[in-house]
PDB file of N, CA and C in Angstrom:
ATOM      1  N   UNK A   1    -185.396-144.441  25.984  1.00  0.00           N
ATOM      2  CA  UNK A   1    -185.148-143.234  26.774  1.00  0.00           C
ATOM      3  C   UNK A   1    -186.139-142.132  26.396  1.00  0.00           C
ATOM      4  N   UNK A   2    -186.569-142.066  25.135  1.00  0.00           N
ATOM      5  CA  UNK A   2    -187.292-140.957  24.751  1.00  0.00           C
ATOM      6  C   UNK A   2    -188.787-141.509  25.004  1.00  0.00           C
ATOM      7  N   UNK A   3    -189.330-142.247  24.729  1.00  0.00           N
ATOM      8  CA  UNK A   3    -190.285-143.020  25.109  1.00  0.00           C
ATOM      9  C   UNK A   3    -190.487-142.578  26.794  1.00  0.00           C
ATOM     10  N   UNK A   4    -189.782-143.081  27.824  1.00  0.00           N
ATOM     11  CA  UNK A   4    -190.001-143.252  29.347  1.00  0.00           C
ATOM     12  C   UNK A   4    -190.203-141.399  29.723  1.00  0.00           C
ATOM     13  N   UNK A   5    -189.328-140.515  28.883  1.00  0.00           N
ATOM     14  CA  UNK A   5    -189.801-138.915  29.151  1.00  0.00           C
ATOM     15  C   UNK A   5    -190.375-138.770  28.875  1.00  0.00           C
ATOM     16  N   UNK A   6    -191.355-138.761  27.523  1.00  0.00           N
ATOM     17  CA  UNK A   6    -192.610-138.516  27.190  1.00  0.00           C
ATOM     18  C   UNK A   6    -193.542-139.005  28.044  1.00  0.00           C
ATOM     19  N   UNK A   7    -193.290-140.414  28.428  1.00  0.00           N
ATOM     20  CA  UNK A   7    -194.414-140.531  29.457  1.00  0.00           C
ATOM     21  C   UNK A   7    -194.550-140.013  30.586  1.00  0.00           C
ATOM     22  N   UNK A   8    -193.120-139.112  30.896  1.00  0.00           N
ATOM     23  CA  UNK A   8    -193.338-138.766  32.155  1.00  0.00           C
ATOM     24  C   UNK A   8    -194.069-137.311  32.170  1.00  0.00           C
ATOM     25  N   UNK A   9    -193.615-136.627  31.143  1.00  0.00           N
ATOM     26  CA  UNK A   9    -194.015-135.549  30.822  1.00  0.00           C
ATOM     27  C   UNK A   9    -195.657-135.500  30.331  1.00  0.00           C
ATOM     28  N   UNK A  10    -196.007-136.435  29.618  1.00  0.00           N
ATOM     29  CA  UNK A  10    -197.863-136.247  29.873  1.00  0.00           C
ATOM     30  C   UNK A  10    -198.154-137.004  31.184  1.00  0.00           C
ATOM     31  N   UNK A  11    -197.247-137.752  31.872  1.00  0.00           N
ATOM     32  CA  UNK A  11    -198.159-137.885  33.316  1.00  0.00           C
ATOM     33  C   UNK A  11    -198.570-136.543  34.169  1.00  0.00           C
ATOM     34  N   UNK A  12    -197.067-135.641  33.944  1.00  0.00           N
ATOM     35  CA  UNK A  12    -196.798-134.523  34.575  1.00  0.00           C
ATOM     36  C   UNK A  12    -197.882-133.493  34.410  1.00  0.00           C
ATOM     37  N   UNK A  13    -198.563-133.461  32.760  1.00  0.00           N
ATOM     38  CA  UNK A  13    -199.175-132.196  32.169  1.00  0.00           C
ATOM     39  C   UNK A  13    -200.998-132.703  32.945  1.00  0.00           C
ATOM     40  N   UNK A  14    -201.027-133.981  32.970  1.00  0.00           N
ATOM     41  CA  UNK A  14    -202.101-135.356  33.536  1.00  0.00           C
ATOM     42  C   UNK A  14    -202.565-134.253  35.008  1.00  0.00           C
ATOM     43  N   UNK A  15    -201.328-134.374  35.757  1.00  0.00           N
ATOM     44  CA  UNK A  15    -201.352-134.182  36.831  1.00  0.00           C
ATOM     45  C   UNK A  15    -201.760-132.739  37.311  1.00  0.00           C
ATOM     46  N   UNK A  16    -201.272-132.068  36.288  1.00  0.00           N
ATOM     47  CA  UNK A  16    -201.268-130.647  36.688  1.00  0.00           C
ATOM     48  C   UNK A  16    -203.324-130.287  35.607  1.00  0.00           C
ATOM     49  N   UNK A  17    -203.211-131.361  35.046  1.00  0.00           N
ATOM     50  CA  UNK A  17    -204.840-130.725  34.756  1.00  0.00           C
ATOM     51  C   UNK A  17    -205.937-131.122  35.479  1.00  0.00           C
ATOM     52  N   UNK A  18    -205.308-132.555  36.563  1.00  0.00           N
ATOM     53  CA  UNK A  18    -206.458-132.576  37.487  1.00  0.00           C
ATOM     54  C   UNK A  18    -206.507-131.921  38.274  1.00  0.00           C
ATOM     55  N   UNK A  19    -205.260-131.263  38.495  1.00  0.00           N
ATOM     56  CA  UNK A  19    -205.100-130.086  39.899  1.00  0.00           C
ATOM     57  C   UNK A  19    -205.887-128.935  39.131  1.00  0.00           C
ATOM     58  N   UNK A  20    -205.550-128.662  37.879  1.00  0.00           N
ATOM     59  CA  UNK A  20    -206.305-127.073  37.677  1.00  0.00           C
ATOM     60  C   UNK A  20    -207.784-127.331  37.576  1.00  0.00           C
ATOM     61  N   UNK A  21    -208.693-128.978  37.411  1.00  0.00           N
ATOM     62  CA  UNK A  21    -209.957-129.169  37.236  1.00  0.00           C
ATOM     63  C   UNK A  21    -210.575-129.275  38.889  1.00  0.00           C
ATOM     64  N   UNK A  22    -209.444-129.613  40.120  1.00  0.00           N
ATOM     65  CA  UNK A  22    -209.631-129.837  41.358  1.00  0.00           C
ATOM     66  C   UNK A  22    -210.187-128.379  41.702  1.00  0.00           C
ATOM     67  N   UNK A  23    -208.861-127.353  40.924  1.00  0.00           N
ATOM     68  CA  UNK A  23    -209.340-126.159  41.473  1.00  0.00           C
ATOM     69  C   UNK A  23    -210.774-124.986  41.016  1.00  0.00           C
ATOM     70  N   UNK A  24    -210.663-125.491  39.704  1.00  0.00           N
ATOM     71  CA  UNK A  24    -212.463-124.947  39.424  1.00  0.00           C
ATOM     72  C   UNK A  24    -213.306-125.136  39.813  1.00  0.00           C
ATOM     73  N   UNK A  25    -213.311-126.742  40.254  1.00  0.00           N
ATOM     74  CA  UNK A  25    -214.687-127.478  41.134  1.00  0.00           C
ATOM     75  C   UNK A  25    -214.683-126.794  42.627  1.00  0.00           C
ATOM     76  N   UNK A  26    -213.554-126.735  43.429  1.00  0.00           N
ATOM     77  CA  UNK A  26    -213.314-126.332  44.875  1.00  0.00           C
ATOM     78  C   UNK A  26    -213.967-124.658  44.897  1.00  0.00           C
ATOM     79  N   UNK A  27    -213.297-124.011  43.550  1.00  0.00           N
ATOM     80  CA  UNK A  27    -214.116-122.142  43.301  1.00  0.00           C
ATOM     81  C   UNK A  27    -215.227-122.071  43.360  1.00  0.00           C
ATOM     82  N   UNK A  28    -215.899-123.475  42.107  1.00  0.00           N
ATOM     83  CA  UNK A  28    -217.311-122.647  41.864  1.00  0.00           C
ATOM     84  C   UNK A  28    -218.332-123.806  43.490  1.00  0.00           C
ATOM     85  N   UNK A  29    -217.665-124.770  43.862  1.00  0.00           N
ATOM     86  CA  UNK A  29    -218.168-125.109  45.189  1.00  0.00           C
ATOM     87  C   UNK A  29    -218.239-124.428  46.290  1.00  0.00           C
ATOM     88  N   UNK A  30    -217.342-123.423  46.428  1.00  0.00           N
ATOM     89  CA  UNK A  30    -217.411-122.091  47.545  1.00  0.00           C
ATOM     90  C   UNK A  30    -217.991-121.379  46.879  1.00  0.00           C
ATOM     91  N   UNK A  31    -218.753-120.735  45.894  1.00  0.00           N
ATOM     92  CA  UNK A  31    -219.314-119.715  45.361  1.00  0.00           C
ATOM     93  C   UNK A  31    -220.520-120.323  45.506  1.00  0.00           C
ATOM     94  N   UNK A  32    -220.911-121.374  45.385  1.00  0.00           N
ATOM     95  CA  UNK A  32    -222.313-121.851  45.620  1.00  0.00           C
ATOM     96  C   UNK A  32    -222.690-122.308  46.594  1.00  0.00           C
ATOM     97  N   UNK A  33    -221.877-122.596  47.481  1.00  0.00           N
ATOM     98  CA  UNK A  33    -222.345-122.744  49.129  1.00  0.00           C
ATOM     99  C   UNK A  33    -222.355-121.310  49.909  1.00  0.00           C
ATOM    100  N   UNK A  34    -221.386-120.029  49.458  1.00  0.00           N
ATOM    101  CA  UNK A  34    -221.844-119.168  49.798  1.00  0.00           C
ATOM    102  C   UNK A  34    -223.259-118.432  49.329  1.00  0.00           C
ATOM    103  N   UNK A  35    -223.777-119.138  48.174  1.00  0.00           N
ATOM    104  CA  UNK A  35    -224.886-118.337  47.319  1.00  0.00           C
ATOM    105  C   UNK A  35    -225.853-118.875  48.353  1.00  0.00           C
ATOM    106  N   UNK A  36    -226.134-120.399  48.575  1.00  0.00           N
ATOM    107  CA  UNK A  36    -226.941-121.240  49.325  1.00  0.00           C
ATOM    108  C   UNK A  36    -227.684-121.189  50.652  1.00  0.00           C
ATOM    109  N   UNK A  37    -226.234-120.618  51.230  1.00  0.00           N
ATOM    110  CA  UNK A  37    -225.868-120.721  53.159  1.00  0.00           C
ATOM    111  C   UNK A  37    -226.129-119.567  53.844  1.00  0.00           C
ATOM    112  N   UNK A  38    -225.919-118.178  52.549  1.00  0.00           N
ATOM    113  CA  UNK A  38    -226.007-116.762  53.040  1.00  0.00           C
ATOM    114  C   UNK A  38    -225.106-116.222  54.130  1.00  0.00           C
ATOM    115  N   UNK A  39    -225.318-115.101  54.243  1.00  0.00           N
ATOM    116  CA  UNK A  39    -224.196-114.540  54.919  1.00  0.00           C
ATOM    117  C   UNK A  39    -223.483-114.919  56.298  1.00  0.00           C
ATOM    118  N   UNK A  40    -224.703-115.942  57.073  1.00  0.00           N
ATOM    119  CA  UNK A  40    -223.852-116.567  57.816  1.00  0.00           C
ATOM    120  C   UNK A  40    -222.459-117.151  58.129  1.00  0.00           C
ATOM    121  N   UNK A  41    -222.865-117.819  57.087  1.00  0.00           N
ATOM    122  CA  UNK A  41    -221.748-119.286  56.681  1.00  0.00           C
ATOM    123  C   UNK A  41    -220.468-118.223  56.225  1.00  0.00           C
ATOM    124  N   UNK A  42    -220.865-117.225  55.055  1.00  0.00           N
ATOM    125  CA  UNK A  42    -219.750-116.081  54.528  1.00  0.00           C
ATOM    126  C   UNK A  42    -218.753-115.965  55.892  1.00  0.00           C
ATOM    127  N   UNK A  43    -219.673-115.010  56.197  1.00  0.00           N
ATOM    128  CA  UNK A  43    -218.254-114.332  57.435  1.00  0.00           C
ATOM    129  C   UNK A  43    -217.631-115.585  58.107  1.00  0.00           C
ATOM    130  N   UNK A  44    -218.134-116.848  58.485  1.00  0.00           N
ATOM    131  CA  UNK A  44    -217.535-117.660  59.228  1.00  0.00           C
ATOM    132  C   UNK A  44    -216.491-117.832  58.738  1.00  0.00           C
ATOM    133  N   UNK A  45    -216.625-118.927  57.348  1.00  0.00           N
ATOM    134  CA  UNK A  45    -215.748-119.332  55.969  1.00  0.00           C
ATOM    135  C   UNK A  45    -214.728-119.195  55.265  1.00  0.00           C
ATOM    136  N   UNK A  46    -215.277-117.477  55.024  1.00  0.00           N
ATOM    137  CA  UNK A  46    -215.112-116.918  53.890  1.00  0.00           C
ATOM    138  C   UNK A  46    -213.554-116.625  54.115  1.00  0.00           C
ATOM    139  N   UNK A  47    -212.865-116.205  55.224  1.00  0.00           N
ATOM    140  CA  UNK A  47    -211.317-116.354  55.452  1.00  0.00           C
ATOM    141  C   UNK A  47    -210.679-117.253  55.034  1.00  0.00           C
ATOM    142  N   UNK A  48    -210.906-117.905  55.588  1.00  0.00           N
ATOM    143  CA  UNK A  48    -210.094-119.539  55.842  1.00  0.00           C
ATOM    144  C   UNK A  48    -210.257-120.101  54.424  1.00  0.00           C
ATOM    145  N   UNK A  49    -211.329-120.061  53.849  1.00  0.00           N
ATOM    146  CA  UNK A  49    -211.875-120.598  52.206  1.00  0.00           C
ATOM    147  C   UNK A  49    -211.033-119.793  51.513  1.00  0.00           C
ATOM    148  N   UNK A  50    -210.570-118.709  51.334  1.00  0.00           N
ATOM    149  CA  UNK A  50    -209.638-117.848  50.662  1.00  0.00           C
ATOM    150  C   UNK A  50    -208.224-118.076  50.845  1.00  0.00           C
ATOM    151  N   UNK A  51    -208.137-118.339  52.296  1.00  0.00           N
ATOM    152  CA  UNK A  51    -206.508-118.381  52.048  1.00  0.00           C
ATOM    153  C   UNK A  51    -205.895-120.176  51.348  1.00  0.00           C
ATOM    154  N   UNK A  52    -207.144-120.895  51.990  1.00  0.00           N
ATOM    155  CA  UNK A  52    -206.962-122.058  51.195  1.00  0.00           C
ATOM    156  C   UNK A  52    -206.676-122.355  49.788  1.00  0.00           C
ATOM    157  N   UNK A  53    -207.194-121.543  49.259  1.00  0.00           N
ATOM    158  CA  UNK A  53    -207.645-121.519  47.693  1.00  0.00           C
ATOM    159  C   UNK A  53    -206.609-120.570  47.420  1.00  0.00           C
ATOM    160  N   UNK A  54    -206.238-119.767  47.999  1.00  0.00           N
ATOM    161  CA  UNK A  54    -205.076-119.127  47.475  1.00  0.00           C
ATOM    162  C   UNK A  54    -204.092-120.114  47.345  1.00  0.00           C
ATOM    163  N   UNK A  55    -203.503-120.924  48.691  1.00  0.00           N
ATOM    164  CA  UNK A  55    -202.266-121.505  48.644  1.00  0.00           C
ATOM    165  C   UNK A  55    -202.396-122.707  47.468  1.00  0.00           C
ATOM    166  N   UNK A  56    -203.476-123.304  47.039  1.00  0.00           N
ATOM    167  CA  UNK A  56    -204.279-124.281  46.228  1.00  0.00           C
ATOM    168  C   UNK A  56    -203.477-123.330  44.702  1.00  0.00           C
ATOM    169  N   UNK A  57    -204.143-122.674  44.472  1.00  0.00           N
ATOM    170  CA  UNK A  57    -204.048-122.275  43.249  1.00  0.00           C
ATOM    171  C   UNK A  57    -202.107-121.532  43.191  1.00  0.00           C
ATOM    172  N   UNK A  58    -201.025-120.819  44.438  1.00  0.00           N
ATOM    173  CA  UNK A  58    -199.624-121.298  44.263  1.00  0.00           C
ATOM    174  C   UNK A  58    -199.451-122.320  43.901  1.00  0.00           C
ATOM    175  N   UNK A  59    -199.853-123.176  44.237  1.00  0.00           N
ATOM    176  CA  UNK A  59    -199.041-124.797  44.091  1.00  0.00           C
ATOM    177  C   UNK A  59    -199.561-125.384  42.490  1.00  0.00           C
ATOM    178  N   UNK A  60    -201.014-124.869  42.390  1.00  0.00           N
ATOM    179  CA  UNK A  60    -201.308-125.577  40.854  1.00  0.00           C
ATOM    180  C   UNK A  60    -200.227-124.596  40.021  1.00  0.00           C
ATOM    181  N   UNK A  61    -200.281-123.700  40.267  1.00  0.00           N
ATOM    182  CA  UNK A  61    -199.046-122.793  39.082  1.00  0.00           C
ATOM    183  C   UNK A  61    -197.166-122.858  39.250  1.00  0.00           C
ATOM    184  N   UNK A  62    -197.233-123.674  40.572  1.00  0.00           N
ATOM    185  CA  UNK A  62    -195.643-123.981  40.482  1.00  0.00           C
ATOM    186  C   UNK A  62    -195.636-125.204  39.415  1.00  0.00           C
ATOM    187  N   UNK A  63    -196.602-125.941  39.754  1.00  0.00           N
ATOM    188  CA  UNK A  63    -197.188-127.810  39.551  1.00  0.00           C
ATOM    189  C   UNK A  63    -197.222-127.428  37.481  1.00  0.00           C
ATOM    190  N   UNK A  64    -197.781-126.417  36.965  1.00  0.00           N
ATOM    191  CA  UNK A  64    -197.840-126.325  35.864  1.00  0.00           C
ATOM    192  C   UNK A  64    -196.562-125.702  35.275  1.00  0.00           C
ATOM    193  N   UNK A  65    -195.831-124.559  35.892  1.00  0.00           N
ATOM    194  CA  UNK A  65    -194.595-124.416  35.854  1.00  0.00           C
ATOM    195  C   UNK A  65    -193.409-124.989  35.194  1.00  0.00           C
ATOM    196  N   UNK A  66    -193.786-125.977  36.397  1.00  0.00           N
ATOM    197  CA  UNK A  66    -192.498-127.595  36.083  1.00  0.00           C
ATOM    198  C   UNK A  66    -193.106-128.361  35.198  1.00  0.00           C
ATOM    199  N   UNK A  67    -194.478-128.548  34.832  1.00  0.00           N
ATOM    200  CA  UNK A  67    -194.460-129.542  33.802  1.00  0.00           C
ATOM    201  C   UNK A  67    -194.362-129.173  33.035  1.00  0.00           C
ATOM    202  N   UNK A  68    -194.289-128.100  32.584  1.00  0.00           N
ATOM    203  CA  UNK A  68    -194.405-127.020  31.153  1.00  0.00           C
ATOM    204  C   UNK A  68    -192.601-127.017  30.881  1.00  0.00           C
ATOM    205  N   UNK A  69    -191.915-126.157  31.861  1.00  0.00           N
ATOM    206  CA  UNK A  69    -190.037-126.915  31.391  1.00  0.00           C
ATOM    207  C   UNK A  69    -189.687-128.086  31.148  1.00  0.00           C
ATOM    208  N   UNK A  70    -190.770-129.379  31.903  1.00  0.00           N
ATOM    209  CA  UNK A  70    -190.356-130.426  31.708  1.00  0.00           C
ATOM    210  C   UNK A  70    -190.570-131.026  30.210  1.00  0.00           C
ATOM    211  N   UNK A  71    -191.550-130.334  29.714  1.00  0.00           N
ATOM    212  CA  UNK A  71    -191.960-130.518  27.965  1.00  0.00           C
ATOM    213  C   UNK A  71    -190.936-130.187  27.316  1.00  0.00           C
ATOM    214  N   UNK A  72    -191.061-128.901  27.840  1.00  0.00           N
ATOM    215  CA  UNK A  72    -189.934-128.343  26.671  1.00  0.00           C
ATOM    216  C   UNK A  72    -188.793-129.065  26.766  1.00  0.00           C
ATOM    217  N   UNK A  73    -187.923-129.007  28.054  1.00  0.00           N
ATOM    218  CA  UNK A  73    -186.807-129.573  27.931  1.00  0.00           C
ATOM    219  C   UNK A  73    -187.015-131.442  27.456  1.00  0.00           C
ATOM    220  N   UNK A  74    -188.168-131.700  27.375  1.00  0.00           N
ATOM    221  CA  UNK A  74    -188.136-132.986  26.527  1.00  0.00           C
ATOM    222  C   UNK A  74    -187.630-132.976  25.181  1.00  0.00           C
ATOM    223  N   UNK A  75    -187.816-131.913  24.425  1.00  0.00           N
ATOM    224  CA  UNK A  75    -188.230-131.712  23.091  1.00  0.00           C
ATOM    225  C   UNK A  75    -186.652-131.027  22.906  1.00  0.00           C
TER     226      UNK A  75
END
């Protein structure tokens, strides 16, 4: 029993660090296609790329949230 939570709980912490490594790559990938593309591409983008990345980065902090109670309450 203690065994099968632990594993679930570093799958959980697993999960939530590829989401927070998904979300650095996706930041500094819009920061450098806007550096690249120039202000064109900006104004088109630059909305829609924000609210994305907003709702991206809610969900990585609910996603870390729960795996973080789920530790503790392992322990």
């Amino acid at each position: 029993m203690v065994h099968s939570r632990e594993r679930q709980t570093t799958a959980s912490v697993k999960f939530y660090m590829l989401c927070f490594i998904a979300q650095v790559i996706i930041l500094v990938g819009n920061i450098l296609l806007q550096w690249s593309l120039g202000d064109s591409f900006k104004q088109a983008t630059h909305h829609s790329l924000n609210y994305f990345i907003g709702i991206f980065m809610v969900i990585t902090v609910v996603i870390g949230v729960v795996a973080f109670r789920r530790a503790n309450a392992g322990r």
